[in-house]
C-alpha atoms as a PDB file:
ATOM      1  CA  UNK A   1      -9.207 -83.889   6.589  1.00  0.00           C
ATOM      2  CA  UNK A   2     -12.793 -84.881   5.576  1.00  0.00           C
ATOM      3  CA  UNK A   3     -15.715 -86.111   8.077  1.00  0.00           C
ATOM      4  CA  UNK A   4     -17.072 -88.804   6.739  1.00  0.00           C
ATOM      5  CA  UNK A   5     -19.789 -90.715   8.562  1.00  0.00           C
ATOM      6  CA  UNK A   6     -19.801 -88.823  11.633  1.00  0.00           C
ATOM      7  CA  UNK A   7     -15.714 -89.452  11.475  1.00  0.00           C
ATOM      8  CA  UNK A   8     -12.954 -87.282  10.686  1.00  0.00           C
ATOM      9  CA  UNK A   9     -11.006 -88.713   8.213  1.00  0.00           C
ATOM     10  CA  UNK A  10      -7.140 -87.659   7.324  1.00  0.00           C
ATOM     11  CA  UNK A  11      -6.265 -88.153   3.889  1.00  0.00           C
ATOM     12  CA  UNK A  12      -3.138 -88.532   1.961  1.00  0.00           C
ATOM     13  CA  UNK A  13      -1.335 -89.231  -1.415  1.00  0.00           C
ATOM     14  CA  UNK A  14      -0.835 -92.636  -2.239  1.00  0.00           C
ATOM     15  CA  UNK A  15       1.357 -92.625  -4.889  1.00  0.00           C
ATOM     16  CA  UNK A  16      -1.104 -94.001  -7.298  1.00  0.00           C
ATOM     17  CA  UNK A  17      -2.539 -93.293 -10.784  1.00  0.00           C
ATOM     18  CA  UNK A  18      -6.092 -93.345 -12.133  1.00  0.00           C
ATOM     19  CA  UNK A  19      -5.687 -92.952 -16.045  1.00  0.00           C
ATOM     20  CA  UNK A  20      -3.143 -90.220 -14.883  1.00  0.00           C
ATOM     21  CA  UNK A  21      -4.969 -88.742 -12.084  1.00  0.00           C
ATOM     22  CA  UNK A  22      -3.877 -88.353  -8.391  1.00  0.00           C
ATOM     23  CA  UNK A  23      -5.341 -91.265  -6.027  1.00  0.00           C
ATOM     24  CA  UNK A  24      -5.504 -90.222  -2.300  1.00  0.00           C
ATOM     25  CA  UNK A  25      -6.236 -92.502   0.910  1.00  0.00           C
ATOM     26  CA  UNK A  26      -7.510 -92.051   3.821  1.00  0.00           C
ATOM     27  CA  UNK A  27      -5.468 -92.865   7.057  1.00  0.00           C
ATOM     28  CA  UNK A  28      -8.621 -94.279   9.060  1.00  0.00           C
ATOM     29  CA  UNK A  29      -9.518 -97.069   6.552  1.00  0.00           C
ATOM     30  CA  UNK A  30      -6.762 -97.146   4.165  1.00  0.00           C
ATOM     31  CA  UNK A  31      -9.015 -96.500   1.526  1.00  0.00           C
ATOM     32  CA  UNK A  32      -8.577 -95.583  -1.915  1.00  0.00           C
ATOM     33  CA  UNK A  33      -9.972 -92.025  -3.493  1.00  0.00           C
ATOM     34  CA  UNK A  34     -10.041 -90.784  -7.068  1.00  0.00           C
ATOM     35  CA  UNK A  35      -9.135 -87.390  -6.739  1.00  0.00           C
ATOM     36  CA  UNK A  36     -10.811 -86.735 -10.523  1.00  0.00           C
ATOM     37  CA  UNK A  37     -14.283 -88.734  -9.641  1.00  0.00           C
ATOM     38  CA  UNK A  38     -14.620 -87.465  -6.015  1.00  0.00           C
ATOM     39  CA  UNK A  39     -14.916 -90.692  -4.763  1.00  0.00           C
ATOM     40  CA  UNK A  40     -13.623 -94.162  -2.969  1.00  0.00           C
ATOM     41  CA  UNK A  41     -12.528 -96.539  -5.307  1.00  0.00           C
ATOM     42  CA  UNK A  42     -10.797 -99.281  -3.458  1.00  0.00           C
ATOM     43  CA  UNK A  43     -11.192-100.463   0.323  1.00  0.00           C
ATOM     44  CA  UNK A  44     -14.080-100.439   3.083  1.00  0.00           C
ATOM     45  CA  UNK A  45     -15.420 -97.326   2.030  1.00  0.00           C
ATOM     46  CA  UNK A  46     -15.540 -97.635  -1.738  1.00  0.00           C
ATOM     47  CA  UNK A  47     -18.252 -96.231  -4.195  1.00  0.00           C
ATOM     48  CA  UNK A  48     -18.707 -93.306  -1.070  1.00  0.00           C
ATOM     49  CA  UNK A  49     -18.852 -89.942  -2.295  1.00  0.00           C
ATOM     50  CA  UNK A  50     -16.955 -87.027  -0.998  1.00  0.00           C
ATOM     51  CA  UNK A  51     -18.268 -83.426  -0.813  1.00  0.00           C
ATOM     52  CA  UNK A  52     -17.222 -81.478  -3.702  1.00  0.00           C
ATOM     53  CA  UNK A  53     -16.090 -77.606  -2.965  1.00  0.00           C
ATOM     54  CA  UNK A  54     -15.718 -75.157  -6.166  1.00  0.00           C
ATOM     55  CA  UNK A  55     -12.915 -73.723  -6.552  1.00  0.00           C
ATOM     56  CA  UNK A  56     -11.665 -71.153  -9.425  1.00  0.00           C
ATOM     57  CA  UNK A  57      -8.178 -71.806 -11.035  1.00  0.00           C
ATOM     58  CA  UNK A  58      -7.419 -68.272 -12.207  1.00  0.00           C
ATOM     59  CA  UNK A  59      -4.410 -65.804 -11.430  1.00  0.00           C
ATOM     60  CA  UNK A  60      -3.366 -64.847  -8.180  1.00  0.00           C
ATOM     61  CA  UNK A  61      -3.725 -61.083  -8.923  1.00  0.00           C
ATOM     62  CA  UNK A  62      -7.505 -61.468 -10.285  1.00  0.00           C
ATOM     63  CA  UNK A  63      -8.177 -63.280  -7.317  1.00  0.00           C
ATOM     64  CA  UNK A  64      -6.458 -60.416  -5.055  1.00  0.00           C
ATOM     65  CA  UNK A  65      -9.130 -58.071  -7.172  1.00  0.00           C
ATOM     66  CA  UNK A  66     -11.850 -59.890  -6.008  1.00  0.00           C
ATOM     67  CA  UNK A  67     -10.992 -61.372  -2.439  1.00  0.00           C
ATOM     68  CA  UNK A  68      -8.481 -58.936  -1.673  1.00  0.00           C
ATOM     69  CA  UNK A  69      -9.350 -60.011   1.767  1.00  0.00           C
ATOM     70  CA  UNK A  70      -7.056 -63.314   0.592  1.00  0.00           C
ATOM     71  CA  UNK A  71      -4.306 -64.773   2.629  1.00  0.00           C
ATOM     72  CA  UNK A  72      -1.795 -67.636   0.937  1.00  0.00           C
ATOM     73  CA  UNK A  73       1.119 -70.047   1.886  1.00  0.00           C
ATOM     74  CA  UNK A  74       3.970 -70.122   0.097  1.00  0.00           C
ATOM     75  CA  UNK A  75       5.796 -73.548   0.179  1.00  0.00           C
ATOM     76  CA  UNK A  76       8.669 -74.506  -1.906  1.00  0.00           C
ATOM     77  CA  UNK A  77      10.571 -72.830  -4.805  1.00  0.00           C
ATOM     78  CA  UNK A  78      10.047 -69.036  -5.646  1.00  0.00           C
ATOM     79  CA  UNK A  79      10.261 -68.603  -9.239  1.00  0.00           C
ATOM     80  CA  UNK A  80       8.844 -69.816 -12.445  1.00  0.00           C
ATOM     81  CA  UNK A  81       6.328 -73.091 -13.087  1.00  0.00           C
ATOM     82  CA  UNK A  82       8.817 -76.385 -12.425  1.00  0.00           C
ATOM     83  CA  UNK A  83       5.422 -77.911 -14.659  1.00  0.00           C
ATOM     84  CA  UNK A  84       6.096 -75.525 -17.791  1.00  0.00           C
ATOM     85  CA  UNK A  85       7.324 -78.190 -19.712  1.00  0.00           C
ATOM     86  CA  UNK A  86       5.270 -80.657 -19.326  1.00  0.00           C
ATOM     87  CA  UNK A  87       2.005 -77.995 -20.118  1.00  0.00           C
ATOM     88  CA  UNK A  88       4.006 -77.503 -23.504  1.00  0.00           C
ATOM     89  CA  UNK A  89       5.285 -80.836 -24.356  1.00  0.00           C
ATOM     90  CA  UNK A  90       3.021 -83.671 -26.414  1.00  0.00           C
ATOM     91  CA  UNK A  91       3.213 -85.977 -23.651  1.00  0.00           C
ATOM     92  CA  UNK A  92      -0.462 -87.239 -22.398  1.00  0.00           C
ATOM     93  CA  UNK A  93       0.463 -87.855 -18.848  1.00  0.00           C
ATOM     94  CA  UNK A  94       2.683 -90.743 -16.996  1.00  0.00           C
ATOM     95  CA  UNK A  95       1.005 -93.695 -18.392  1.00  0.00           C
ATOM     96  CA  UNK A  96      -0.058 -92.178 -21.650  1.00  0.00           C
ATOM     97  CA  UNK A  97      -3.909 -91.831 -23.312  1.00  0.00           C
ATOM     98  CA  UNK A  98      -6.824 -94.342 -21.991  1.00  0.00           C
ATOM     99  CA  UNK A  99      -8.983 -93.086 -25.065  1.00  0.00           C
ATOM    100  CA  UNK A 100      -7.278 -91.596 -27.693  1.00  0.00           C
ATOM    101  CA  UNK A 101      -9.439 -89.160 -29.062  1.00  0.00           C
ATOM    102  CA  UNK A 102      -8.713 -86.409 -31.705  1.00  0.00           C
ATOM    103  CA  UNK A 103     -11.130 -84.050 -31.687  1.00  0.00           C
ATOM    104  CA  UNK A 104      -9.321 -81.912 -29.462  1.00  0.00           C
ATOM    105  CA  UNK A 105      -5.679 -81.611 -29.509  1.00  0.00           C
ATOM    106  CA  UNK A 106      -4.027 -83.885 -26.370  1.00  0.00           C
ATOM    107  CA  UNK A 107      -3.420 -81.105 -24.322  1.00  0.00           C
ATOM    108  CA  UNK A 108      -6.136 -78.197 -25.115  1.00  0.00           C
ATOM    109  CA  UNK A 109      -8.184 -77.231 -21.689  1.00  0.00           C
ATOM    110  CA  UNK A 110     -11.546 -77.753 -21.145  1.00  0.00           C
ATOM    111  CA  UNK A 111     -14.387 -77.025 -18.590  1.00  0.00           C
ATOM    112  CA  UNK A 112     -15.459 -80.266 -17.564  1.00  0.00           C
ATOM    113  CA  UNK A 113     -19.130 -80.443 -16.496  1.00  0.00           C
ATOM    114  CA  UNK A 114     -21.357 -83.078 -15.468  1.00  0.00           C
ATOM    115  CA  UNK A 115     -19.501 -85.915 -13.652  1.00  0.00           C
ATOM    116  CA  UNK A 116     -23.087 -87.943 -12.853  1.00  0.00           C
ATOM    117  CA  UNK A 117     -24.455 -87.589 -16.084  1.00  0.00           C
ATOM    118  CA  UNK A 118     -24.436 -86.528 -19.426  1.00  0.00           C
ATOM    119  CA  UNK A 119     -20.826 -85.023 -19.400  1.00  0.00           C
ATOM    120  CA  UNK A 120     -19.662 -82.018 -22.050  1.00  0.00           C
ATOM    121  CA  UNK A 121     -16.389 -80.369 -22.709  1.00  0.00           C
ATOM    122  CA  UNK A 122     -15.918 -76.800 -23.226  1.00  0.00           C
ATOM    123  CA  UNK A 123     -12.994 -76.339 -25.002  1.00  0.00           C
ATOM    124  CA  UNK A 124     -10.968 -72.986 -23.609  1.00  0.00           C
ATOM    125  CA  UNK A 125      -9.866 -72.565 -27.448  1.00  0.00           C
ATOM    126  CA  UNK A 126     -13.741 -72.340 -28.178  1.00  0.00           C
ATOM    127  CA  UNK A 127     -14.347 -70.039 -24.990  1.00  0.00           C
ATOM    128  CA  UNK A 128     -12.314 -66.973 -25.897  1.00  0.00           C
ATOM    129  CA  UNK A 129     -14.360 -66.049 -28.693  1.00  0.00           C
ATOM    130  CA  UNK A 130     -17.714 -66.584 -26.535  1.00  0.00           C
ATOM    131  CA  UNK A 131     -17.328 -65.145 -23.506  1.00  0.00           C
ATOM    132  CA  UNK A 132     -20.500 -66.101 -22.145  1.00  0.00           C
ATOM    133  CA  UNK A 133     -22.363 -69.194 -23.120  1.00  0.00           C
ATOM    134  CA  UNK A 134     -26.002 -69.694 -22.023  1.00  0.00           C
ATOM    135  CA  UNK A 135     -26.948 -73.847 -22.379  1.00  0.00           C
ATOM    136  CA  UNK A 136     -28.387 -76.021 -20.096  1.00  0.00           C
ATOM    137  CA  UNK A 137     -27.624 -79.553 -18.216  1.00  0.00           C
ATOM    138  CA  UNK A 138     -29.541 -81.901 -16.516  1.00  0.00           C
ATOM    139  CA  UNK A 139     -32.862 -80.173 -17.344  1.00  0.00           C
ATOM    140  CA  UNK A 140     -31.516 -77.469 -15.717  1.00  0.00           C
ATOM    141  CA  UNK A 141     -30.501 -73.633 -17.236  1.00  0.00           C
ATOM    142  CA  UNK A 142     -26.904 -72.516 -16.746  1.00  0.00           C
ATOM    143  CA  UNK A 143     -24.426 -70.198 -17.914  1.00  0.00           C
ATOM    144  CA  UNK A 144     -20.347 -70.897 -18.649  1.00  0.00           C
ATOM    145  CA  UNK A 145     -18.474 -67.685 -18.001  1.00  0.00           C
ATOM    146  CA  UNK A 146     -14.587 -67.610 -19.292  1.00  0.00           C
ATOM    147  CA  UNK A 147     -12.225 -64.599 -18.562  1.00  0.00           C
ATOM    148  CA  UNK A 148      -9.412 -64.827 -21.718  1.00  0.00           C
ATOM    149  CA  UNK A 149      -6.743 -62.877 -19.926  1.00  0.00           C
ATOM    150  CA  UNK A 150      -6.708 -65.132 -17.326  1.00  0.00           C
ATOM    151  CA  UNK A 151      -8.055 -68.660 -18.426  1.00  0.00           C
ATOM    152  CA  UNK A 152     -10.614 -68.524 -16.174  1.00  0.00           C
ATOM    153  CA  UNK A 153     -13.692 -70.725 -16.937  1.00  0.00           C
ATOM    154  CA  UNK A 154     -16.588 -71.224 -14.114  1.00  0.00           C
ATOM    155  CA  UNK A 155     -19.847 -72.867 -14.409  1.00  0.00           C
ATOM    156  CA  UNK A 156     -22.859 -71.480 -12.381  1.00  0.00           C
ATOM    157  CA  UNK A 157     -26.929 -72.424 -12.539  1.00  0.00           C
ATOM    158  CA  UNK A 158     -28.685 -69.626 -13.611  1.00  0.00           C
ATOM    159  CA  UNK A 159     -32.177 -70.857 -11.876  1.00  0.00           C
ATOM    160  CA  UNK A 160     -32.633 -67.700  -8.720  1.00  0.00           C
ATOM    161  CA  UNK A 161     -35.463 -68.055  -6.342  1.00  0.00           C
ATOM    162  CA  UNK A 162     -37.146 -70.229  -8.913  1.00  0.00           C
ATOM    163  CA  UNK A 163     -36.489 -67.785 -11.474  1.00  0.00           C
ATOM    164  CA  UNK A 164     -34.469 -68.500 -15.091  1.00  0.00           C
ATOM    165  CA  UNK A 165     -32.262 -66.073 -15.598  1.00  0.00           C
ATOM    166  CA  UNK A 166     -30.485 -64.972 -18.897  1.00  0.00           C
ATOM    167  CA  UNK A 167     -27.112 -62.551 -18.803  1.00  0.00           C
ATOM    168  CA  UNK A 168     -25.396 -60.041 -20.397  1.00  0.00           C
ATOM    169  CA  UNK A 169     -21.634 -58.783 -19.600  1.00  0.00           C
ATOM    170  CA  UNK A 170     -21.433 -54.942 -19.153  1.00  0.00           C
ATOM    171  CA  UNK A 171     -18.382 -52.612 -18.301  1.00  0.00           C
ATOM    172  CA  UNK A 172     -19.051 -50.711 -15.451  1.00  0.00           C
ATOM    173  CA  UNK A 173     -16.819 -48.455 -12.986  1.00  0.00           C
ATOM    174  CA  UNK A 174     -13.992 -49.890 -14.812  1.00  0.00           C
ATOM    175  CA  UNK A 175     -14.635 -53.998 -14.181  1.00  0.00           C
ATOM    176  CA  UNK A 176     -16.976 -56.758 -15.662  1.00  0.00           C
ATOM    177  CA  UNK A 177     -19.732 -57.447 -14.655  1.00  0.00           C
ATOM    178  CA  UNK A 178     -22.664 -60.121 -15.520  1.00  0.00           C
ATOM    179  CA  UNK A 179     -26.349 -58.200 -15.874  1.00  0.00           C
ATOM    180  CA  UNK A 180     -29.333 -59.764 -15.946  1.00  0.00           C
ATOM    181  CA  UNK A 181     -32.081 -59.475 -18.080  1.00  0.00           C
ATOM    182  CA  UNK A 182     -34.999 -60.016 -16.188  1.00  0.00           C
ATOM    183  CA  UNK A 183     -34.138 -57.966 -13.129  1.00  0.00           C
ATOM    184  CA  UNK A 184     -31.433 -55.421 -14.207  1.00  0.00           C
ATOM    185  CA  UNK A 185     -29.209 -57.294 -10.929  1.00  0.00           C
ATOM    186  CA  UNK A 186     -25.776 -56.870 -11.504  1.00  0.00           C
ATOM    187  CA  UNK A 187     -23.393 -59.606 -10.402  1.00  0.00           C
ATOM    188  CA  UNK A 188     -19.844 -60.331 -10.056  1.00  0.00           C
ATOM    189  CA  UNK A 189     -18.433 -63.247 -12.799  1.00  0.00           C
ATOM    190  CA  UNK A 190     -15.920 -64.278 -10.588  1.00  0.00           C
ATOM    191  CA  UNK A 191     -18.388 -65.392  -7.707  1.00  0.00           C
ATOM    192  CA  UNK A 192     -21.526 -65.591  -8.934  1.00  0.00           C
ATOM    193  CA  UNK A 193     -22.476 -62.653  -5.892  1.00  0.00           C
ATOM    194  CA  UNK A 194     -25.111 -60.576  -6.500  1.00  0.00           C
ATOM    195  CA  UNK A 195     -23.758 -56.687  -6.221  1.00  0.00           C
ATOM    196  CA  UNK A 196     -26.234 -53.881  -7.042  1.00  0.00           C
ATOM    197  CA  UNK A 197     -30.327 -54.786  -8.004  1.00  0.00           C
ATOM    198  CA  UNK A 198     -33.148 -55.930  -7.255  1.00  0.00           C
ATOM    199  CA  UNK A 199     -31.620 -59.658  -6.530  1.00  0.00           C
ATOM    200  CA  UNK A 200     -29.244 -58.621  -4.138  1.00  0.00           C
ATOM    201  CA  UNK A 201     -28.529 -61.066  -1.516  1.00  0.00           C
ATOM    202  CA  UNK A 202     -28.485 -63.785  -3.516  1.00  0.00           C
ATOM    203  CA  UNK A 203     -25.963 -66.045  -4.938  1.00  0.00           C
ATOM    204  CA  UNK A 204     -25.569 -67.984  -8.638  1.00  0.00           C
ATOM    205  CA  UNK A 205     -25.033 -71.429  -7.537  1.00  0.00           C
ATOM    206  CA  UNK A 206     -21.360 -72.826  -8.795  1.00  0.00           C
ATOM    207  CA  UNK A 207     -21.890 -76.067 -10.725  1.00  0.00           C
ATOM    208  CA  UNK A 208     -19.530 -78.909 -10.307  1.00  0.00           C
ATOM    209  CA  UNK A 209     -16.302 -78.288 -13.181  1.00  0.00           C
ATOM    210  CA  UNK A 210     -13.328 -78.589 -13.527  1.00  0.00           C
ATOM    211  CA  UNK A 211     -10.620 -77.402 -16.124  1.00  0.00           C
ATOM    212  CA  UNK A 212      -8.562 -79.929 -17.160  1.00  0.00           C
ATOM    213  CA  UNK A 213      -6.489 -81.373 -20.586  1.00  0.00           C
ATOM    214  CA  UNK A 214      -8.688 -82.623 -23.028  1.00  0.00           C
ATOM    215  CA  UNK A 215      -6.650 -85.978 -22.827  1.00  0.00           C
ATOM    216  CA  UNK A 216      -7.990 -86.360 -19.165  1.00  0.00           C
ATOM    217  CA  UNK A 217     -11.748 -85.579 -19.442  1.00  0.00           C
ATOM    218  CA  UNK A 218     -11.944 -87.870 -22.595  1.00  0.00           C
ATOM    219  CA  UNK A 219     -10.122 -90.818 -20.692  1.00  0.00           C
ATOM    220  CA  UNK A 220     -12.956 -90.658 -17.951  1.00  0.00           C
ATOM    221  CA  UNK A 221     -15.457 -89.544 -20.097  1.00  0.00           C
ATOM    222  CA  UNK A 222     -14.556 -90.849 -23.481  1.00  0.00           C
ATOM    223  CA  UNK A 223     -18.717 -90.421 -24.866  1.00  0.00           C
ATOM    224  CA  UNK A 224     -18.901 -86.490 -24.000  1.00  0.00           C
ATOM    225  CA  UNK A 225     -20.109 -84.088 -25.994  1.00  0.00           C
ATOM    226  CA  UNK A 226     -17.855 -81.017 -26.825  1.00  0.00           C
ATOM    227  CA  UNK A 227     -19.733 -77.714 -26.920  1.00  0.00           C
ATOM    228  CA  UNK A 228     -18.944 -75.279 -29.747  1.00  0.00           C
ATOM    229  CA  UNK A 229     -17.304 -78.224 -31.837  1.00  0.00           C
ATOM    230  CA  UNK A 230     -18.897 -79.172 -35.517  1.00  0.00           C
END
């Protein structure tokens, strides 16, 4: 459930597809949501936004490392992925490819960033070599950090206290860690947390991405750049 307008809205799955991607509705209004564009689409409340909370698709045993704190349900089958074959097979989806586009192959994952403006793919293929990319977006400086045994790709600002910072990965105690430059802070990659330094306290903001198959992005965002690409 989301509160939307001073009103708690209850929301379920309505069955429908977006270019492939889940549509939800709201019980209250019967409204239509695009679960990929964060928004209402269809109904009394369309073109309203709904919060977006980061979350990190990674494994559940790096997660255990760093929120070992972490409780979980377990619903369903026990076992192996029932989606396994469609992650390996050619097929783009239910309805097929929106855009067809080839510079990726269909199904190779990206970071998605920048849903408002200016959109850019970072290709997971492209992210194992560079482990740490410093660019910026939207005027603003930012860093995309990607764990390869793990396929974990997160976007954060790297603007602190009005301060741009730039980062290094160390080894240290036995675990990765981001270090920065300017202050010698260390923080932790997987939450953007500052640990040990002179920045401690504070927190690299997460920027709005998601991972996804290149076929998706590119059929909501068919004019993005791809970083690392040409």
């Amino acid at each position: 459930s989301r509160e939307i307008n001073g009103q708690i809205h209850e929301f379920g799955v309505s069955g429908k597809l977006i270019m492939n991607a889940l549509v939800m509705y709201d019980r209250e209004s019967r409204t239509l949501w695009s679960q990929f564009l964060s928004q209402a689409v269809q109904g009394e409340l369309a073109g309203t936004k709904l919060e977006t909370i980061p979350l990190t698709l990674t494994t559940w045993e790096k997660w255990k490392e760093t929120q070992p704190e972490t409780v979980a349900l377990r619903k369903g089958r026990r076992g192996g992925d029932p989606y396994d074959g469609y992650y390996f097979s050619r097929s783009a989806g239910v309805i097929g490819e929106s855009n067809k586009d080839d510079r990726l192959p269909t199904k190779e994952l990206v970071l998605g960033l920048g849903f408002d403006s200016d959109p850019v793919a970072f290709p997971h293929s492209k992210l194992r070599s560079e482990k740490l990319v410093h660019t910026s977006h939207a005027g603003t400086s930012a860093i995309v950090y990607f764990d390869p045994s793990t396929d974990t790709a997160l976007a954060f600002g790297a603007v602190v206290n009005g301060q741009e910072l730039s980062f290094t990965l160390i080894e240290k105690g036995g675990r990765e860690w981001l270090k920065d430059d300017q202050t010698g802070t260390l923080w932790i990659p997987f939450t953007g947390q500052s640990y040990e330094g002179e920045l401690v306290g504070s927190t690299l903001e997460r920027l709005h991405a998601v991972n996804a198959f290149w076929f998706a992005w590119t059929d909501f965002y068919p004019n993005t750049d791809i970083w690392g690409l040409g």
